[in-house]
N, C-alpha and C. Protein backbone atom coordinates (compact mmCIF):
# COMPACT_ATOMS: atom_id res chain seq x y z
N UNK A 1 43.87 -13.86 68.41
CA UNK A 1 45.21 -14.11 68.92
C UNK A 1 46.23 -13.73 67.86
N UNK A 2 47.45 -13.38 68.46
CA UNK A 2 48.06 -13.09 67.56
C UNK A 2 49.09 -13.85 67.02
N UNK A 3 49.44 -13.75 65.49
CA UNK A 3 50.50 -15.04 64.81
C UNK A 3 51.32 -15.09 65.71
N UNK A 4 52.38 -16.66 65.51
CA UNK A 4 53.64 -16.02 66.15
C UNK A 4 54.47 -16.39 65.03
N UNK A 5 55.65 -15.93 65.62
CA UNK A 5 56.70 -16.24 64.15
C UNK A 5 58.06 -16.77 65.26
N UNK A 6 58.66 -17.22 64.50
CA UNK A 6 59.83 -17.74 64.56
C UNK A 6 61.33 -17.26 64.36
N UNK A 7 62.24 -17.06 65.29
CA UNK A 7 63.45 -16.39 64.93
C UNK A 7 64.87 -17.22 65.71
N UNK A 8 65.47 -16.83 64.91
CA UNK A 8 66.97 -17.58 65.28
C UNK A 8 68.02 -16.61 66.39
N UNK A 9 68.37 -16.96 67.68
CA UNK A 9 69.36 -16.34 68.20
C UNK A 9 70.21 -16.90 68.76
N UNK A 10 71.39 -16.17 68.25
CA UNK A 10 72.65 -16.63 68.72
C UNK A 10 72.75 -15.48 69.94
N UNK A 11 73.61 -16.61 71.12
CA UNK A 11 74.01 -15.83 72.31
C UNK A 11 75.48 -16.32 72.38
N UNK A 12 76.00 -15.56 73.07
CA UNK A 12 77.59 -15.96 73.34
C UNK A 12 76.95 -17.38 74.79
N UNK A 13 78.14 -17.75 75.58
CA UNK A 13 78.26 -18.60 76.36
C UNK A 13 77.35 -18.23 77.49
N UNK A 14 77.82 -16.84 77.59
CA UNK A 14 77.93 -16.20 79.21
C UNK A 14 76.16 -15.79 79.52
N UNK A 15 76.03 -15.24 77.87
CA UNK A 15 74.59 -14.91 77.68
C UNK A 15 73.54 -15.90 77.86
N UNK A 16 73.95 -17.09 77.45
CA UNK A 16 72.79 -18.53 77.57
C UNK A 16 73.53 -18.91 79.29
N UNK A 17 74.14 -18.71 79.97
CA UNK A 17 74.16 -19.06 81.32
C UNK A 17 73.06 -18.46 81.86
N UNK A 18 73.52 -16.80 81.39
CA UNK A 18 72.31 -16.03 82.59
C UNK A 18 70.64 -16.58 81.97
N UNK A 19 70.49 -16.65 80.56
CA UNK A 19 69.09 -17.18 80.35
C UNK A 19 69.28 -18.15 81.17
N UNK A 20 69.63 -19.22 81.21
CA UNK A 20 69.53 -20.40 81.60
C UNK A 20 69.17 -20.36 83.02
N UNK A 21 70.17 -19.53 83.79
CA UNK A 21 69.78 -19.40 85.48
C UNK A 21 68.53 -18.80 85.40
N UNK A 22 68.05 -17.39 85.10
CA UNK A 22 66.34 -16.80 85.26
C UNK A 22 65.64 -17.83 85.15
N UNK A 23 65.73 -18.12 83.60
CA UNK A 23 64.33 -19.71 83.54
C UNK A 23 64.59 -20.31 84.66
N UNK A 24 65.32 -20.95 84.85
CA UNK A 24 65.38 -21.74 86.35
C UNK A 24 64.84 -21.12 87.58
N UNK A 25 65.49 -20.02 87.81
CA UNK A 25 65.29 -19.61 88.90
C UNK A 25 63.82 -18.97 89.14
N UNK A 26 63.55 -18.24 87.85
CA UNK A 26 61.64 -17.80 87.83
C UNK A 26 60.78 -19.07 87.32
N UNK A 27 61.18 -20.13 87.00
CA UNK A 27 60.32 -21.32 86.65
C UNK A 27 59.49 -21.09 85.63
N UNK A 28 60.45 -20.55 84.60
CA UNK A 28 59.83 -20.06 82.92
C UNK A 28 60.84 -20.73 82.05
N UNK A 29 60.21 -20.38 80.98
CA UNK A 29 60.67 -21.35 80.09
C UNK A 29 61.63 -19.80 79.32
N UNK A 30 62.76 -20.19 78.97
CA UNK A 30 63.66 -19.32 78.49
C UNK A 30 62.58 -18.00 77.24
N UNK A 31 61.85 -18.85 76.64
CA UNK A 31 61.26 -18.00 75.85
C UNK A 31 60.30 -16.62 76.63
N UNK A 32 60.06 -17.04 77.54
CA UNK A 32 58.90 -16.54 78.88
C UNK A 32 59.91 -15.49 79.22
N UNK A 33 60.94 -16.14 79.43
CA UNK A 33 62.39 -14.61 79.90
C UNK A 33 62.09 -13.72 78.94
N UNK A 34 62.64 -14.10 77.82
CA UNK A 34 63.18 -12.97 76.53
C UNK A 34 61.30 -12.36 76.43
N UNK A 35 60.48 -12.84 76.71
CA UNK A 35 59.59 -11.91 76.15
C UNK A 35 59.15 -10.75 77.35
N UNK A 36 59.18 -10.99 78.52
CA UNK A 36 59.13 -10.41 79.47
C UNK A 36 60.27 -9.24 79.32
N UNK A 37 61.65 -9.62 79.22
CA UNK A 37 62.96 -8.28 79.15
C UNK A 37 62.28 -7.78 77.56
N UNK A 38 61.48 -8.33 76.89
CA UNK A 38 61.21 -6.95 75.78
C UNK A 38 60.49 -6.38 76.17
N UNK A 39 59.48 -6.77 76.61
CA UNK A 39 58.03 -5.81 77.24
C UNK A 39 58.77 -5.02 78.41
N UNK A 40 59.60 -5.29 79.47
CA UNK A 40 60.45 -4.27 79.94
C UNK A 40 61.28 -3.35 79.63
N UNK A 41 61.76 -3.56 78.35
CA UNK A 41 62.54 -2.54 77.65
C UNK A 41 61.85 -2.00 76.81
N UNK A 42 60.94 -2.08 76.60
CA UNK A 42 60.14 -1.45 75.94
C UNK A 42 59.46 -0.50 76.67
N UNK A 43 59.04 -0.43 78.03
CA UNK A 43 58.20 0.43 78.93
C UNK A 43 59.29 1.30 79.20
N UNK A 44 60.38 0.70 79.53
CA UNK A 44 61.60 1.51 80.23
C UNK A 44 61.62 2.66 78.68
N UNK A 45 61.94 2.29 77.90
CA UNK A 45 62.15 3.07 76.42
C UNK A 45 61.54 4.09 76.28
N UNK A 46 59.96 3.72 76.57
CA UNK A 46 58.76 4.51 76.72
C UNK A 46 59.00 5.90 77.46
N UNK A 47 59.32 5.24 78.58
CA UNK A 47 59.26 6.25 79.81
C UNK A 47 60.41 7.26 79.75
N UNK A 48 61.69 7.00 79.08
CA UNK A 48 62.86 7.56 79.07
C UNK A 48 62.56 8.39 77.98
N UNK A 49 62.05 7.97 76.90
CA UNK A 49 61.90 8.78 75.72
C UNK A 49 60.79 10.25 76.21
N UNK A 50 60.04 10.03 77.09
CA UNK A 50 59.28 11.00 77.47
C UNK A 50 59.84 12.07 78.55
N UNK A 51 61.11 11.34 78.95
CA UNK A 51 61.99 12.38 79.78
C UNK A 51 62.46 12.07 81.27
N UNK A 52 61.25 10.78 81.70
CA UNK A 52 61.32 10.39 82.74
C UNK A 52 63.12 9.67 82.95
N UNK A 53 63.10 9.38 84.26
CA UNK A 53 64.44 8.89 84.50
C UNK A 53 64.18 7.42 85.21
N UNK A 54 65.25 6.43 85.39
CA UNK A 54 64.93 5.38 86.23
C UNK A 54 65.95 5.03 87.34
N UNK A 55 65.28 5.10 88.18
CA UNK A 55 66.64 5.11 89.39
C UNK A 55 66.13 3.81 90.47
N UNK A 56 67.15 3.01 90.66
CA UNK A 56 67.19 2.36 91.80
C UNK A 56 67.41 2.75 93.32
N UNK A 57 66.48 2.27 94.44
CA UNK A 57 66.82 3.01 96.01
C UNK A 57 66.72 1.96 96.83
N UNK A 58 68.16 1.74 97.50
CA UNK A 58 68.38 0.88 98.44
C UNK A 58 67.36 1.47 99.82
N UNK A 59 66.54 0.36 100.15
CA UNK A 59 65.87 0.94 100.88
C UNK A 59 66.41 1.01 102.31
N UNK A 60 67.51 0.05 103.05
CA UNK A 60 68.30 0.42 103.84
C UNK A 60 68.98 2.22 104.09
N UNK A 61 69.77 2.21 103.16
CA UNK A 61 70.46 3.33 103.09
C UNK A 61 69.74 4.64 102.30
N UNK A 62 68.74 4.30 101.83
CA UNK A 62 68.25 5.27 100.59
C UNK A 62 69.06 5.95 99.64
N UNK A 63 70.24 5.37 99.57
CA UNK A 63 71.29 5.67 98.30
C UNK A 63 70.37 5.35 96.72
N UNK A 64 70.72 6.30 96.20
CA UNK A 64 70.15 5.96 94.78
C UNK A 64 70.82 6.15 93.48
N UNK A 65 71.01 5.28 92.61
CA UNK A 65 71.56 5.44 91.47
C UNK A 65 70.50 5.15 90.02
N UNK A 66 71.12 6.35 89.20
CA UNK A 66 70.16 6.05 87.69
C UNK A 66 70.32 4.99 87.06
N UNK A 67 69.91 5.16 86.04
CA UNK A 67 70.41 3.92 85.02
C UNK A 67 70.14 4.39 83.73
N UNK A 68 70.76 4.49 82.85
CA UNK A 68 71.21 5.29 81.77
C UNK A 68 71.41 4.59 81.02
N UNK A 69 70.28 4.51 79.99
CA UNK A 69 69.91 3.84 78.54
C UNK A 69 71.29 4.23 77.72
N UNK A 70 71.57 3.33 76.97
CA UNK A 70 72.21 3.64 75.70
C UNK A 70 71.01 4.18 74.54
């Protein structure tokens, strides 16, 4: 298994609301959030760095928009 370590983060207000609603709303514990959006940004990273693109599609309308990493 692997160590874990320990780190300090500061969030503004608005930022610990939205943690606060996911944990709630996915029935995780805030830490369970933040590790999940790294392992997602990390695949997304992956995939963009290789050229791929990521686009959302309303499946109603089939309108689609990218989403464009900084």
């Amino acid at each position: 298994m692997t160590a874990k370590r320990t780190m300090t983060l500061n969030l503004t207000d608005a930022e610990m609301r939205v943690l606060d609603e996911l944990s709630a709303r996915k029935d995780i514990t805030k830490t369970a959030v933040l590790r999940q959006a790294l392992r997602l940004y990390q695949t997304i990273d992956a995939r963009v760095e290789k050229g791929e693109k990521l686009l959302f599609e309303n499946d109603a309308t089939k309108e689609k928009a990218e989403l464009m990493l900084l």
